[in-house]
C-alpha atoms as a PDB file:
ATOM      1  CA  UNK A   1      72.672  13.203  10.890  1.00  0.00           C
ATOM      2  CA  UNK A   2      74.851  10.479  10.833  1.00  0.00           C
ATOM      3  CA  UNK A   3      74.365  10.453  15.484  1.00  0.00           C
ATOM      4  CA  UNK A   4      70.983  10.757  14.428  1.00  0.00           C
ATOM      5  CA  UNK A   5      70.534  14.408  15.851  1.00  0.00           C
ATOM      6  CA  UNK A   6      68.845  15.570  12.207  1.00  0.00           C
ATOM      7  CA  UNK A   7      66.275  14.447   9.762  1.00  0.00           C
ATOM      8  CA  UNK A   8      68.240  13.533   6.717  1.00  0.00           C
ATOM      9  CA  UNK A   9      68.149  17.022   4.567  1.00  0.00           C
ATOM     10  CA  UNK A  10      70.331  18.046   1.508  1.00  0.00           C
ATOM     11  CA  UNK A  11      72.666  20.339   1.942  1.00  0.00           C
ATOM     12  CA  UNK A  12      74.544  22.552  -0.868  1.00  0.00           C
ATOM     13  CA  UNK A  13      77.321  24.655  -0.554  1.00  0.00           C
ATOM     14  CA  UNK A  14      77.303  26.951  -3.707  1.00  0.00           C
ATOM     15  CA  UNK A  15      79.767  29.912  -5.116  1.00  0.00           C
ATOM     16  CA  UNK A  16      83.068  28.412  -4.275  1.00  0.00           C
ATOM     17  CA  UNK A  17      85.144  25.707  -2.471  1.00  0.00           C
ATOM     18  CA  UNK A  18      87.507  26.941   0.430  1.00  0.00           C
ATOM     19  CA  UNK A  19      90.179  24.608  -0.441  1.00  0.00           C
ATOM     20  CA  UNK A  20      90.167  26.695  -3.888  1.00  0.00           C
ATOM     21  CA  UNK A  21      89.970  30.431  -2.885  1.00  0.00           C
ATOM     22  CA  UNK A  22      87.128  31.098  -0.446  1.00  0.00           C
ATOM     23  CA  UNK A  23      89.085  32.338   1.897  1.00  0.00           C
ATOM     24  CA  UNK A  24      89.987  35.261  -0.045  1.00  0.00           C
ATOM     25  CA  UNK A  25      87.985  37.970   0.889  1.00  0.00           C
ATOM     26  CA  UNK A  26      87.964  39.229  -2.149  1.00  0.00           C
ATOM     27  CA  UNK A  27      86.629  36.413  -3.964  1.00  0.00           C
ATOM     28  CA  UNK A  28      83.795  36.170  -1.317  1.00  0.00           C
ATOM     29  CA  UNK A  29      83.071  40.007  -1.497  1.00  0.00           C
ATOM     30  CA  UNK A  30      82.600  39.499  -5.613  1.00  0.00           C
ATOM     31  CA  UNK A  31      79.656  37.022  -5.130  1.00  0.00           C
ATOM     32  CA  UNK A  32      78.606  38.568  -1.722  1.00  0.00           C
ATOM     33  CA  UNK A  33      78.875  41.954  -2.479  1.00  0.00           C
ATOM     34  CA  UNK A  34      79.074  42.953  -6.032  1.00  0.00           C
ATOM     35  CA  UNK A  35      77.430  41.083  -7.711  1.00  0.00           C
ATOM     36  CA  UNK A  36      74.943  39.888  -4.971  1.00  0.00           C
ATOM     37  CA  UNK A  37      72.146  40.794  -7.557  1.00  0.00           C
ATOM     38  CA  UNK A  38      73.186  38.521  -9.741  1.00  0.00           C
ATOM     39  CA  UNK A  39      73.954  35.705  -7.486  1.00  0.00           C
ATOM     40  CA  UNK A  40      70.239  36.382  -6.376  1.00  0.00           C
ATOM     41  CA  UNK A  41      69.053  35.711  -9.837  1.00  0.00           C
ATOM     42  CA  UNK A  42      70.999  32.676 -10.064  1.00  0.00           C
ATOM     43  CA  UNK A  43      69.922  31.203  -7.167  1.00  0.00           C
ATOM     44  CA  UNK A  44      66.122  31.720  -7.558  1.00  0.00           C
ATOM     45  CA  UNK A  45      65.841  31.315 -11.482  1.00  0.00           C
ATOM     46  CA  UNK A  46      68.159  28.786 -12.026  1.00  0.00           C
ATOM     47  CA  UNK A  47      69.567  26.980  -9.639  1.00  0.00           C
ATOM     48  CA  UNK A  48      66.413  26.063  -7.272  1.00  0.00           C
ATOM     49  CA  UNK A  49      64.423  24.984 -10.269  1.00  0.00           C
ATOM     50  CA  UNK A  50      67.320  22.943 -11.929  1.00  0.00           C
ATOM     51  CA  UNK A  51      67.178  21.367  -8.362  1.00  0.00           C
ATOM     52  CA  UNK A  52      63.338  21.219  -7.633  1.00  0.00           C
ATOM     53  CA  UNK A  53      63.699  18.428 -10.849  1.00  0.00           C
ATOM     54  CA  UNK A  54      65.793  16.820  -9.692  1.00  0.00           C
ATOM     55  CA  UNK A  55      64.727  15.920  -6.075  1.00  0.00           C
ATOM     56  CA  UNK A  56      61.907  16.211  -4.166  1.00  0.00           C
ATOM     57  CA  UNK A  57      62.097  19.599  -2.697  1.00  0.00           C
ATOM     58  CA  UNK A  58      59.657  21.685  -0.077  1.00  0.00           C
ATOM     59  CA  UNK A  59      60.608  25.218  -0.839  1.00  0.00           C
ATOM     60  CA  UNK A  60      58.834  26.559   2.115  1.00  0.00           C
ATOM     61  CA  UNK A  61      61.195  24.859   3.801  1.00  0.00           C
ATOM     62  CA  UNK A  62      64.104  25.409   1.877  1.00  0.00           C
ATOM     63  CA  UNK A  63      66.534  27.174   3.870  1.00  0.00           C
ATOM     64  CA  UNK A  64      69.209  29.926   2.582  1.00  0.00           C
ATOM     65  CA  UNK A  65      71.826  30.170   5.357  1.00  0.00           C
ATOM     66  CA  UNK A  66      74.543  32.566   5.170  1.00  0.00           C
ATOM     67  CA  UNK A  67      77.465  33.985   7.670  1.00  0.00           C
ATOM     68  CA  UNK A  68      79.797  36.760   7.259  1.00  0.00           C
ATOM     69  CA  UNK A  69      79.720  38.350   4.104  1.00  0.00           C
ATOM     70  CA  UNK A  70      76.878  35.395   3.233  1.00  0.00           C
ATOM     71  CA  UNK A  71      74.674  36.615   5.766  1.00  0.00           C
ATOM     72  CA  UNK A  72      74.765  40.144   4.568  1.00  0.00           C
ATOM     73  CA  UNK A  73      73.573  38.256   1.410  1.00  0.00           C
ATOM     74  CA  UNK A  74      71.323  36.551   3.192  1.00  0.00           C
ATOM     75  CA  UNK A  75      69.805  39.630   4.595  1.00  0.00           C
ATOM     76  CA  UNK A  76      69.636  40.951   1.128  1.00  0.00           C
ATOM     77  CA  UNK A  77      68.018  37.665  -0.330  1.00  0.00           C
ATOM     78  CA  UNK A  78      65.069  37.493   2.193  1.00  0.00           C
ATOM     79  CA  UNK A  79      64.084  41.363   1.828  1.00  0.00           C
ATOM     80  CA  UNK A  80      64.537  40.915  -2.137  1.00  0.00           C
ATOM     81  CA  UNK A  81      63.089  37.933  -1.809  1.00  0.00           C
ATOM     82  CA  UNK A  82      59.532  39.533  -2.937  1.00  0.00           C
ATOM     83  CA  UNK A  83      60.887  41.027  -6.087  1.00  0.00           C
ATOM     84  CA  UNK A  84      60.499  37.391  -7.592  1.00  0.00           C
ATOM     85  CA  UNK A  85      58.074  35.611  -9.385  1.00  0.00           C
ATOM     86  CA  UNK A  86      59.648  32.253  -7.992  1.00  0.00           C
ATOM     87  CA  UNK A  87      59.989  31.903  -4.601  1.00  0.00           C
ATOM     88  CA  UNK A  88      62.529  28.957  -3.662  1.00  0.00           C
ATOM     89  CA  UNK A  89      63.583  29.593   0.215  1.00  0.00           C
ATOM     90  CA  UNK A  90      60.805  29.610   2.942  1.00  0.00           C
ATOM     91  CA  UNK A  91      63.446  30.098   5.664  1.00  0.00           C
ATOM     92  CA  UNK A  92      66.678  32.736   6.090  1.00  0.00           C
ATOM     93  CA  UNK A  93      69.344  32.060   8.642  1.00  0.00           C
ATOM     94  CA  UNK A  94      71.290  35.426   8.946  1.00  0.00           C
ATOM     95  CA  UNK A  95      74.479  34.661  10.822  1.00  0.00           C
ATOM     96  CA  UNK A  96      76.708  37.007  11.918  1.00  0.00           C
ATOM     97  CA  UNK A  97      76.204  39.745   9.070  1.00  0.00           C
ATOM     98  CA  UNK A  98      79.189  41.810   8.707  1.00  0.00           C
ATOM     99  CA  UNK A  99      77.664  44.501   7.368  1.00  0.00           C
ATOM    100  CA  UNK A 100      80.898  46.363   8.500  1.00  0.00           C
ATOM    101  CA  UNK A 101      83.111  44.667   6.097  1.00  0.00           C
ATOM    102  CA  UNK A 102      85.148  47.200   3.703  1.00  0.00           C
ATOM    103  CA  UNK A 103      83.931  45.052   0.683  1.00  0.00           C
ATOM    104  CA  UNK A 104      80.115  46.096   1.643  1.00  0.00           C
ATOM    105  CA  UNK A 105      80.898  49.547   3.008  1.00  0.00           C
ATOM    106  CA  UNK A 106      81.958  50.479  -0.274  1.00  0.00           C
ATOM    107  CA  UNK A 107      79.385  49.785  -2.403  1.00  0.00           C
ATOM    108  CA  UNK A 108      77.986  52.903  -3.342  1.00  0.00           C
ATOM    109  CA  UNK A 109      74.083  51.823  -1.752  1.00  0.00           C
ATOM    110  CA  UNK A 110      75.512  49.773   1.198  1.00  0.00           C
ATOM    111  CA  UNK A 111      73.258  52.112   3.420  1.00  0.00           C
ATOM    112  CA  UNK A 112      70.330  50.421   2.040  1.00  0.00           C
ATOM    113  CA  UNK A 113      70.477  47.718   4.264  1.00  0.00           C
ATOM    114  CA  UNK A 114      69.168  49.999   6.928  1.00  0.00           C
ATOM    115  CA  UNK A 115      65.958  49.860   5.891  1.00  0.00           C
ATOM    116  CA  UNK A 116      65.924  46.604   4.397  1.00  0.00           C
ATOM    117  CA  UNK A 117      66.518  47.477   0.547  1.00  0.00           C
ATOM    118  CA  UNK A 118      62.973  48.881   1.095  1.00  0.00           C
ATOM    119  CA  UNK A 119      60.863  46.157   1.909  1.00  0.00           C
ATOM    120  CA  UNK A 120      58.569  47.407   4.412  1.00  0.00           C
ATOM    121  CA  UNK A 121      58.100  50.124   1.924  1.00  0.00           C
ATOM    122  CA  UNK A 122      56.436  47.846  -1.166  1.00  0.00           C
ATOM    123  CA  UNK A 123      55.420  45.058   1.672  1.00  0.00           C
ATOM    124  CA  UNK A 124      53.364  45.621   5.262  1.00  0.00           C
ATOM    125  CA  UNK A 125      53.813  41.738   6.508  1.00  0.00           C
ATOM    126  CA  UNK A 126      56.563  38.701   5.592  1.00  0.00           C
ATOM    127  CA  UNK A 127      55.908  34.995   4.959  1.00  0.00           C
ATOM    128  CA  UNK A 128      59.422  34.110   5.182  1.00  0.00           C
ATOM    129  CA  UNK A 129      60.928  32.721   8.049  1.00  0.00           C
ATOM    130  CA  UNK A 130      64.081  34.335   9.421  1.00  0.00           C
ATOM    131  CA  UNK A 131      66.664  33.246  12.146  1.00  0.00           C
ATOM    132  CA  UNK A 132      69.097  35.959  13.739  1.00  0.00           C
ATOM    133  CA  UNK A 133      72.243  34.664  15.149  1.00  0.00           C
ATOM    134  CA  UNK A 134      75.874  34.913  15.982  1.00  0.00           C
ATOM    135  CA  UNK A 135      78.276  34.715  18.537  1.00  0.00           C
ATOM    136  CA  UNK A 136      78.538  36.491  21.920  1.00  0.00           C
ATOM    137  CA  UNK A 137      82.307  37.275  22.132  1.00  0.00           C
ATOM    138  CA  UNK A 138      82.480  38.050  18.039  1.00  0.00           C
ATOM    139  CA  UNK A 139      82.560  41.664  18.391  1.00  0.00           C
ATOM    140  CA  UNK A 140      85.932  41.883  19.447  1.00  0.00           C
ATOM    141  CA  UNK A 141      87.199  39.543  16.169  1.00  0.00           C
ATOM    142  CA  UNK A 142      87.258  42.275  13.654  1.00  0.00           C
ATOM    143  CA  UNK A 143      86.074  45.618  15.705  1.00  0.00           C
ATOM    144  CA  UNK A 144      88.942  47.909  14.399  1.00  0.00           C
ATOM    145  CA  UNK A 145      87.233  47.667  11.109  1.00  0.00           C
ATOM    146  CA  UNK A 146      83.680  48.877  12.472  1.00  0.00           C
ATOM    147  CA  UNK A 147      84.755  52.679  12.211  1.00  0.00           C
ATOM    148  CA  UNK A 148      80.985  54.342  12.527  1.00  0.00           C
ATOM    149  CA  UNK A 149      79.574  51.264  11.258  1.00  0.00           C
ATOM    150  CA  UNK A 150      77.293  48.765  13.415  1.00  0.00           C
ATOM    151  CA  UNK A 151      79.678  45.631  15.052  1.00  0.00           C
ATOM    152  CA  UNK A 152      77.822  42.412  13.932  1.00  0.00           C
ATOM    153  CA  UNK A 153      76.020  42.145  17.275  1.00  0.00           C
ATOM    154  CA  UNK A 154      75.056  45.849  16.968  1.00  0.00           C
ATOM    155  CA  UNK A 155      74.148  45.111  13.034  1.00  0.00           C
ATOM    156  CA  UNK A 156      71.805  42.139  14.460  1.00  0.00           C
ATOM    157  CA  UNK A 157      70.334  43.596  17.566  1.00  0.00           C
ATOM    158  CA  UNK A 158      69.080  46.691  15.174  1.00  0.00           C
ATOM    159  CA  UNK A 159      67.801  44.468  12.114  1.00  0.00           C
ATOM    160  CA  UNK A 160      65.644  42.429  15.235  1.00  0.00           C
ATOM    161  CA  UNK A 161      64.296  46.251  16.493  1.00  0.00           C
ATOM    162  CA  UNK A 162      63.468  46.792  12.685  1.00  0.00           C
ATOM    163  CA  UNK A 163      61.141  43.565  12.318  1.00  0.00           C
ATOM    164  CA  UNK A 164      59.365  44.249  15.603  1.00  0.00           C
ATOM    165  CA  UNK A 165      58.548  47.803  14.832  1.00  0.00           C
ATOM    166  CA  UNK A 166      56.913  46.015  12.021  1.00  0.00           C
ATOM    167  CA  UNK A 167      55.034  43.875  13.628  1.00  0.00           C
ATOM    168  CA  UNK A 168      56.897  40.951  12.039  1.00  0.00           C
ATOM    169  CA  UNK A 169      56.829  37.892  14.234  1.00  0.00           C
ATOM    170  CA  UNK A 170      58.121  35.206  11.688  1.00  0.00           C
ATOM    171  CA  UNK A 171      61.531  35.393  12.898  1.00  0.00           C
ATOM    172  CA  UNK A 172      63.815  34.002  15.869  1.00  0.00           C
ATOM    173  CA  UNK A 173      67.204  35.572  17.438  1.00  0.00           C
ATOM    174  CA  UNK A 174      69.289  33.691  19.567  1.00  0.00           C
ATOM    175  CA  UNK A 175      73.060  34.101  20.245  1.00  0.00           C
ATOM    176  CA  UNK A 176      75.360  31.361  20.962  1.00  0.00           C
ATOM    177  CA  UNK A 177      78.422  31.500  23.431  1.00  0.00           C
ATOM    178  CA  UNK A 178      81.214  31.821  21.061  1.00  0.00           C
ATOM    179  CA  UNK A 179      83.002  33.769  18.373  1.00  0.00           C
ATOM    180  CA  UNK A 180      82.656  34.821  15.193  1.00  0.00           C
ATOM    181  CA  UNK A 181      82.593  31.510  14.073  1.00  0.00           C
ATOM    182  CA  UNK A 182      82.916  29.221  16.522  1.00  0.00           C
ATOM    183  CA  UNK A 183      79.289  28.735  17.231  1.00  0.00           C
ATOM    184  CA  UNK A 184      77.830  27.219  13.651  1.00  0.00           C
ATOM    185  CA  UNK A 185      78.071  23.034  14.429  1.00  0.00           C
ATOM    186  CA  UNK A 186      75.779  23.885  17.697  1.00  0.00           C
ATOM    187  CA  UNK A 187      73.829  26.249  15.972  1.00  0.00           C
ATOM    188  CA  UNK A 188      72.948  23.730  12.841  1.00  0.00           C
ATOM    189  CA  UNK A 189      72.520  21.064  14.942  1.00  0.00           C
ATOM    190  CA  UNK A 190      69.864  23.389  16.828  1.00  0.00           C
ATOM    191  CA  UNK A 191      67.921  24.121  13.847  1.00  0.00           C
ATOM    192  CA  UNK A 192      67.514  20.572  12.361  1.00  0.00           C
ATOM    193  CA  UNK A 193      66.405  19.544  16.113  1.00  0.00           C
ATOM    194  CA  UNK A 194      64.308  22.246  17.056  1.00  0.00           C
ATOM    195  CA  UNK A 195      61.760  24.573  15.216  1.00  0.00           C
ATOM    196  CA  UNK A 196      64.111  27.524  16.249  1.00  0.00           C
ATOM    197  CA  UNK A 197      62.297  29.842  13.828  1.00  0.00           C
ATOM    198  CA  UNK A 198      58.188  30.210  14.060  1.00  0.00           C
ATOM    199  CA  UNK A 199      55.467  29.347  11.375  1.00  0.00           C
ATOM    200  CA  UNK A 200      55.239  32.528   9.092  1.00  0.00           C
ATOM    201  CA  UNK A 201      51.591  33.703   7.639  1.00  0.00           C
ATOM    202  CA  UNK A 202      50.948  33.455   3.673  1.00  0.00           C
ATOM    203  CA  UNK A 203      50.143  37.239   3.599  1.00  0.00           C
ATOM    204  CA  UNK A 204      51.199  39.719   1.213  1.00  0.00           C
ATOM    205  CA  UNK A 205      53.438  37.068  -0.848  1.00  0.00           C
ATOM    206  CA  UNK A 206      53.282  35.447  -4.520  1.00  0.00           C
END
């Protein structure tokens, strides 16, 4: 923003601080993983419409972005997302989903993810806007934890198959050059620039 390569946007970092403890995995995994229900509930009951008073905010444009562990909850968010009366995030960015990590694995329905929690189940189109990325070299980061489990490019690559044997078009995947990582500033700075993700319909949603 400040090279003038964005429109001026508010951004909000929410669920911890890293110069506290979010770089303990565990910590993450708590708000990530087991209790991503709840952090769901807080984020579209409460949070968004404490917000929405207090600035002028498009929620079709609103944009939940999450990497790692926070873009396995971003997966989880967008194909919960109908499940809500309010509906506070237009857009997902689902980076580098490490739907690998021990901390997911061993929740007792981490499998659901594979189907997307059952969305195309209760739901035949999507009027949220998703964005698929990571990092080209980030397999290699963390692959002796992958076991039988999808790498994050594997994880990816099969959550874009899902949404076109759908029929779902609302969504973009792009990988950067980079690692696991490494490739956020250019990828942020792409998606205030450019309409990286296309218009979705206002089918089948509240």
């Amino acid at each position: 923003m400040a090279n003038g390569k964005a429109n001026p946007y508010v951004m909000i970092t929410v669920g911890f601080e890293y110069d506290i403890d979010g770089w303990s995995n565990d910590n993450r995994a708590e708000i990530f993983c087991r209790n991503r229900k709840g952090f769901l509930d807080f984020l579209t009951d409460n949070m968004m419409p404490y917000l929405a008073d207090e600035y002028s905010l498009n929620f079709k444009e609103s944009v939940l972005f999450g990497h790692s562990q926070g873009g396995v909850f971003a997966h989880y968010a967008a194909f919960n997302s109908d499940l809500y009366e309010n509906q506070p995030f237009g857009k997902y960015i689902i980076g580098s989903p490490a739907f690998w990590t021990p901390y997911f694995t061993d929740q007792p329905d981490f499998e659901a993810y594979k189907n997307d929690y059952g969305y195309f189940e209760r739901r035949s189109t999507m009027n949220k806007e998703l964005f698929l990325t990571g990092g080209d070299d980030e397999d290699k980061d963390y692959e002796e934890y992958y076991g039988v489990n999808d790498s994050t490019l594997e994880g990816l690559l099969h959550l874009k198959e899902r949404l076109d044997s759908h029929g779902i078009t609302s969504y973009s995947y792009k990988i950067y050059e980079g690692n696991h990582y490494m490739y956020i500033p250019e990828m942020l700075i792409d998606f205030t620039e450019e309409k990286l993700i296309p218009d979705s319909s206002d089918e089948d949603m509240p």
